[in-house]
N, C-alpha and C. Protein backbone atom coordinates (compact mmCIF):
# COMPACT_ATOMS: atom_id res chain seq x y z
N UNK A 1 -151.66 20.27 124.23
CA UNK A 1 -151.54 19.90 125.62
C UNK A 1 -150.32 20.52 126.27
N UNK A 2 -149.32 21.09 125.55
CA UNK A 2 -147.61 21.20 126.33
C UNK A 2 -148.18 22.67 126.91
N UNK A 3 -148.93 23.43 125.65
CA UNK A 3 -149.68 24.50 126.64
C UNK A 3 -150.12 24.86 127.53
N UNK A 4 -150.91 23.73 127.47
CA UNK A 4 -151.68 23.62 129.03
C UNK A 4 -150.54 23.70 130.41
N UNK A 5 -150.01 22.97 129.96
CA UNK A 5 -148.79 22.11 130.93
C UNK A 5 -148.32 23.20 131.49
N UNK A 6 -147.68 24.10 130.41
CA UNK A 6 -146.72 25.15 131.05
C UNK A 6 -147.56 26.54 131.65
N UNK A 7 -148.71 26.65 131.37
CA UNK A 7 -149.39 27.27 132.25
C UNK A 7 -149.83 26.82 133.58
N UNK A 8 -150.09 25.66 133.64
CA UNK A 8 -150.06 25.10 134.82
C UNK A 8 -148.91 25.35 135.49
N UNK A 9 -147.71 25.29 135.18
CA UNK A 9 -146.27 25.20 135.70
C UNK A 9 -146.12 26.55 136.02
N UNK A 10 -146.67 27.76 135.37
CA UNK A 10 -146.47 28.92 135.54
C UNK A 10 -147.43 29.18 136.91
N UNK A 11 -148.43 28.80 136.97
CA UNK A 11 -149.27 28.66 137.79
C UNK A 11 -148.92 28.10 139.63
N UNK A 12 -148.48 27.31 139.40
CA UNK A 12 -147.83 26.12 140.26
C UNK A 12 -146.26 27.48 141.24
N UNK A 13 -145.45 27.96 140.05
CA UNK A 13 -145.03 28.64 140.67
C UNK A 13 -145.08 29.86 141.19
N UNK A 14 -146.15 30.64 140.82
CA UNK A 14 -146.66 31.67 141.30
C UNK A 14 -147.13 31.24 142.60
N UNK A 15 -147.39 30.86 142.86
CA UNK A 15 -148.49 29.60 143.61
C UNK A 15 -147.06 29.36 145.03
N UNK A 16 -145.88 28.70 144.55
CA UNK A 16 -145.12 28.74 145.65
C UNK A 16 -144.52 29.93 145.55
N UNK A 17 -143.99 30.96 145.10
CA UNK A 17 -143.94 31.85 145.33
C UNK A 17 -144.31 32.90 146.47
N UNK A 18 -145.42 32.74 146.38
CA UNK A 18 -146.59 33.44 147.20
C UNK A 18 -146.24 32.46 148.75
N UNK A 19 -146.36 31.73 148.43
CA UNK A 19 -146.13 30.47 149.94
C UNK A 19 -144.75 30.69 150.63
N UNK A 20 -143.63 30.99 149.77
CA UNK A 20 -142.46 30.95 150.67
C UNK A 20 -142.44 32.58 151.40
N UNK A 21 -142.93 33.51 150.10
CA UNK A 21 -142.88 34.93 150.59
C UNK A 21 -143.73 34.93 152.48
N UNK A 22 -145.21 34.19 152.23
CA UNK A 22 -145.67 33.77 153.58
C UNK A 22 -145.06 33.04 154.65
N UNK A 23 -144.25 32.10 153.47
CA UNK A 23 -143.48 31.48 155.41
C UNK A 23 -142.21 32.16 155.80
N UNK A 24 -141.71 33.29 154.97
CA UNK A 24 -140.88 34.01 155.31
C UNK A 24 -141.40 35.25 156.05
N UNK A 25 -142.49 35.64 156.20
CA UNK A 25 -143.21 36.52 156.84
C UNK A 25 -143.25 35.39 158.31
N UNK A 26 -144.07 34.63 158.47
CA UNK A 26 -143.99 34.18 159.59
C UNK A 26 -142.85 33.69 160.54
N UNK A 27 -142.07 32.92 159.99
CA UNK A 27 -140.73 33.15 160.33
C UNK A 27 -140.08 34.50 160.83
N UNK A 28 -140.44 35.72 160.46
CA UNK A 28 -139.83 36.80 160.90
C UNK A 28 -140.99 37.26 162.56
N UNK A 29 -141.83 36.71 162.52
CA UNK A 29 -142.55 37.07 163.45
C UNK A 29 -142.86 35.95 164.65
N UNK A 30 -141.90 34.95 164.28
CA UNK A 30 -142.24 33.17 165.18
C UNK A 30 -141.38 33.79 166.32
N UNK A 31 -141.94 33.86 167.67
CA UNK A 31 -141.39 33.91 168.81
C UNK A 31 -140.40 32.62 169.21
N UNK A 32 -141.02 31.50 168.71
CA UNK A 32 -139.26 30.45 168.71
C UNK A 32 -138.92 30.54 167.79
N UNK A 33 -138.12 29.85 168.29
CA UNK A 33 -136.26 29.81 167.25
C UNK A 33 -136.85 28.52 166.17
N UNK A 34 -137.35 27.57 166.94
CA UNK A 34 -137.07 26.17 166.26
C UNK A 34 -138.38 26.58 165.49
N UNK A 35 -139.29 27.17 165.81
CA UNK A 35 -140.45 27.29 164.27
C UNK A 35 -140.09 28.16 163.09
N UNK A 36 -139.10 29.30 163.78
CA UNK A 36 -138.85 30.25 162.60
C UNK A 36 -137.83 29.17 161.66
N UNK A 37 -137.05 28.29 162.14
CA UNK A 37 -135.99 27.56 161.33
C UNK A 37 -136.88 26.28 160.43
N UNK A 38 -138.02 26.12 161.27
CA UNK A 38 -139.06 24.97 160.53
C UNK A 38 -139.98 25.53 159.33
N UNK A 39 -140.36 27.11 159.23
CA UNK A 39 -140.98 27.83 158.38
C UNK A 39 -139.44 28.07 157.20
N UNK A 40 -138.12 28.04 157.53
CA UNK A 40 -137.52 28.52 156.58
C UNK A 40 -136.86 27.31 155.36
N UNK A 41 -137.04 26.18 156.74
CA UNK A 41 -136.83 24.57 156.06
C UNK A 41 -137.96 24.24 155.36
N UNK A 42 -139.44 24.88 155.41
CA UNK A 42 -140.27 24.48 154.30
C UNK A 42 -140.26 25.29 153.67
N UNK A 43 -139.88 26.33 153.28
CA UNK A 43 -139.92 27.24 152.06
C UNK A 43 -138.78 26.97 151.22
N UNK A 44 -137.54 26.48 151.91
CA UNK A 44 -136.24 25.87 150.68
C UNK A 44 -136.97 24.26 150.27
N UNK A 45 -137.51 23.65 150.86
CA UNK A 45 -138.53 22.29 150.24
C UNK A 45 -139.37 23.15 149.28
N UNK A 46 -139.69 23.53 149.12
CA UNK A 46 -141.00 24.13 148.01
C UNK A 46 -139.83 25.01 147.01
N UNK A 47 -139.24 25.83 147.64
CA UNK A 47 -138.06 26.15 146.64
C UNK A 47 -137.66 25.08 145.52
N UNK A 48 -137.12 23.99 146.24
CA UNK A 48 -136.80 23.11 145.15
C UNK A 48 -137.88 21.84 144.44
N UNK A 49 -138.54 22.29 144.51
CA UNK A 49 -139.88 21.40 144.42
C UNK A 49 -140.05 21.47 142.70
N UNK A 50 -140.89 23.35 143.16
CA UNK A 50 -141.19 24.01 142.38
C UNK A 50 -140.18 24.83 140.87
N UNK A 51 -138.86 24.41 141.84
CA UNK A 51 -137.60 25.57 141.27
C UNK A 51 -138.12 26.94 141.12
N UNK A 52 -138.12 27.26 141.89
CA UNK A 52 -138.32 28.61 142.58
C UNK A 52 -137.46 28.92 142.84
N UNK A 53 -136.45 30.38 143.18
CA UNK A 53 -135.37 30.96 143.70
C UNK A 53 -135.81 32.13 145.11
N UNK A 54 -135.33 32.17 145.68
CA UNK A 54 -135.18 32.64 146.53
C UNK A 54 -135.03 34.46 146.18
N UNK A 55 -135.83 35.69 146.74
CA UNK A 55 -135.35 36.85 146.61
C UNK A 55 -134.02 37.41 147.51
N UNK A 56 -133.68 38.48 147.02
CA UNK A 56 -132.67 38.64 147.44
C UNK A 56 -132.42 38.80 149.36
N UNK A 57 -134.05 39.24 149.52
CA UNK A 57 -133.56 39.43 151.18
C UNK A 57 -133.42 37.77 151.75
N UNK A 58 -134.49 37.23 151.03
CA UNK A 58 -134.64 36.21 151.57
C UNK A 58 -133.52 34.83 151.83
N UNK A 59 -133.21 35.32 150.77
CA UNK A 59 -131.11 34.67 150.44
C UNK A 59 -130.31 35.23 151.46
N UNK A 60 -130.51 36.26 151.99
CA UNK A 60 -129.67 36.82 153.41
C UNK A 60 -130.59 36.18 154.46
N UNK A 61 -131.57 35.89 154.74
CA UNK A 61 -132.03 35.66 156.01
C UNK A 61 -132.13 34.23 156.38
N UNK A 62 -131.29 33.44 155.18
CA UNK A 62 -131.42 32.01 154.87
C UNK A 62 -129.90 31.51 155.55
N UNK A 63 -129.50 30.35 156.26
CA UNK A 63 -128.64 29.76 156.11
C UNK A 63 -128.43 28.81 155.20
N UNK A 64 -127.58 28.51 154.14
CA UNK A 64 -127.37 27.32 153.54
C UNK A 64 -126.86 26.32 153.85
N UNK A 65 -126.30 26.12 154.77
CA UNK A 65 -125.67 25.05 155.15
C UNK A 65 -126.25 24.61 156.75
N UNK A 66 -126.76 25.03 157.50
CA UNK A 66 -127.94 24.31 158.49
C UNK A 66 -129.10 24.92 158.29
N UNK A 67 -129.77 25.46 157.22
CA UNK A 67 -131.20 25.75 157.02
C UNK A 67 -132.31 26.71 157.96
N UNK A 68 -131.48 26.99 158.88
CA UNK A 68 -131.89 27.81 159.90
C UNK A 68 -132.42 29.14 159.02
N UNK A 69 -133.39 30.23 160.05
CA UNK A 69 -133.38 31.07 159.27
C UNK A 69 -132.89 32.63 160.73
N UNK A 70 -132.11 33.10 159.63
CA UNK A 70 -131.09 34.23 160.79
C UNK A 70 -131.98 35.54 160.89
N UNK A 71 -131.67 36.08 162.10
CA UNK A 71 -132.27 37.31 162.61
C UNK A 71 -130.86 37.76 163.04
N UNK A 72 -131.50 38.80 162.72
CA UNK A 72 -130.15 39.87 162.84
C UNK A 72 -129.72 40.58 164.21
N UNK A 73 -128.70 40.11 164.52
CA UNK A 73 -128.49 39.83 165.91
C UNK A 73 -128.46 39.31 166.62
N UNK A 74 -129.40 38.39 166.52
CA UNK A 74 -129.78 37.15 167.23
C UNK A 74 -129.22 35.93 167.19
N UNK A 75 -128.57 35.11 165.89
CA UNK A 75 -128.01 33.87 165.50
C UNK A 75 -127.38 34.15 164.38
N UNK A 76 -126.82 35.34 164.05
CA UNK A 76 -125.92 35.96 162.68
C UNK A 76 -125.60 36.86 163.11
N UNK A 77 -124.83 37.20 162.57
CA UNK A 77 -123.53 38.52 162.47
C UNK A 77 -123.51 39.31 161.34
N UNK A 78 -123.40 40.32 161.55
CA UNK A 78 -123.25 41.13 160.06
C UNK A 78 -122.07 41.91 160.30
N UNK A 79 -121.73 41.73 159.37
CA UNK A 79 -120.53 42.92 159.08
C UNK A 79 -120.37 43.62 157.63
N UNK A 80 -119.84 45.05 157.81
CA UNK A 80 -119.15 44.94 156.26
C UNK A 80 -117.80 45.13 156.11
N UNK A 81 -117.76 44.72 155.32
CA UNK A 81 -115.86 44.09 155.02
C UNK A 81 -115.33 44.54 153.83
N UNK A 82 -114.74 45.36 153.10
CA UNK A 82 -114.19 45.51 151.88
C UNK A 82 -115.33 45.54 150.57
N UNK A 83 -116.48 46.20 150.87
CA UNK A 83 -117.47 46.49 149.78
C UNK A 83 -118.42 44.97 149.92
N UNK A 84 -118.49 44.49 150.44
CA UNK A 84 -119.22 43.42 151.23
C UNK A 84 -119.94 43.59 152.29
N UNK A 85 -121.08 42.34 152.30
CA UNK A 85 -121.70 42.17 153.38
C UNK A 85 -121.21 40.86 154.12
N UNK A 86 -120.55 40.73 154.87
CA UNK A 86 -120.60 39.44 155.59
C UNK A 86 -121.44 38.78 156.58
N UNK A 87 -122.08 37.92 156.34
CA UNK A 87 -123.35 37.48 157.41
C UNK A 87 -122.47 35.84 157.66
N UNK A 88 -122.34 35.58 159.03
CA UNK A 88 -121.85 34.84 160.21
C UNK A 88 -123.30 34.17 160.75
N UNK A 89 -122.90 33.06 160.18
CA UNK A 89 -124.37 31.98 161.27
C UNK A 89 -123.61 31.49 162.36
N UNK A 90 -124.35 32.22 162.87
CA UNK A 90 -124.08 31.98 165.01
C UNK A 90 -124.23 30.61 165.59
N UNK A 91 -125.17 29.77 164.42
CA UNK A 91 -125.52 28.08 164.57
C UNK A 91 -124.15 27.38 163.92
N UNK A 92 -124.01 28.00 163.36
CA UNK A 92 -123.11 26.28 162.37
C UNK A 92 -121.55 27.24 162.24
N UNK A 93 -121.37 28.03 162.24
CA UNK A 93 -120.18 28.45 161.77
C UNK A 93 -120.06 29.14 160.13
N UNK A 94 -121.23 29.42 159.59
CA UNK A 94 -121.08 29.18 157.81
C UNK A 94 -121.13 30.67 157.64
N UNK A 95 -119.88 31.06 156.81
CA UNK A 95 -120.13 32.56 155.92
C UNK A 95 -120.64 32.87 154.61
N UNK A 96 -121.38 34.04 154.56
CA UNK A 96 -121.39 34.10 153.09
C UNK A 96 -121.85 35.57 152.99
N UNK A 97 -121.13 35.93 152.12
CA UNK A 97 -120.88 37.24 151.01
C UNK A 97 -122.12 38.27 150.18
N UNK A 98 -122.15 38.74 150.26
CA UNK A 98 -123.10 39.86 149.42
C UNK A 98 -122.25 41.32 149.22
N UNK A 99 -122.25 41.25 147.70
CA UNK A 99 -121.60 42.57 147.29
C UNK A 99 -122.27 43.91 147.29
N UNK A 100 -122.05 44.83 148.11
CA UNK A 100 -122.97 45.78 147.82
C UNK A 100 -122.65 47.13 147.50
N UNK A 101 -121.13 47.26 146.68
CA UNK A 101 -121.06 48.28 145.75
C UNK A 101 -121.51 48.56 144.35
């Protein structure tokens, strides 16, 4: 039976996988603000549901700390800074880092 189980589980996350990659597609294409931030607040719910991680773009286009999801230009900032990426949420005030040497 534990077999079963963990194929199911393998299953289950392929499964959200596929779902957040979609609500991160729609989100990039939601003409409001407040649906693209409601598509990015259900894909970190299924994130942790499932324990699923996040890909790497998708970790930049994410706020962590108000859940919003950032467009570039629009409600974030980018910069690069000393072999860094710095991304600035234009909502809450929150920074965070990406190394990209």
């Amino acid at each position: 039976m534990k077999r079963s189980n963990r194929k199911k589980k393998g299953l289950h996350q392929d499964i959200a996988r596929k779902r957040i990659e979609e609500l991160f597609k729609q989100a990039q294409i939601a003409k409001s603000d407040d649906l693209a931030n409601r598509y990015a607040e259900m894909a970190h719910k299924i994130s942790l549901k499932f324990k699923v991680s996040f890909t790497k773009s998708q970790k930049q286009s994410y706020c962590k700390k108000c859940k919003s999801y950032l467009r570039k230009g629009y409600n974030c900032r980018i910069r690069l800074n000393e072999g860094k990426v710095v991304v600035k949420c234009l909502n809450c005030g929150n920074i965070r880092r990406f190394v990209y040497k």
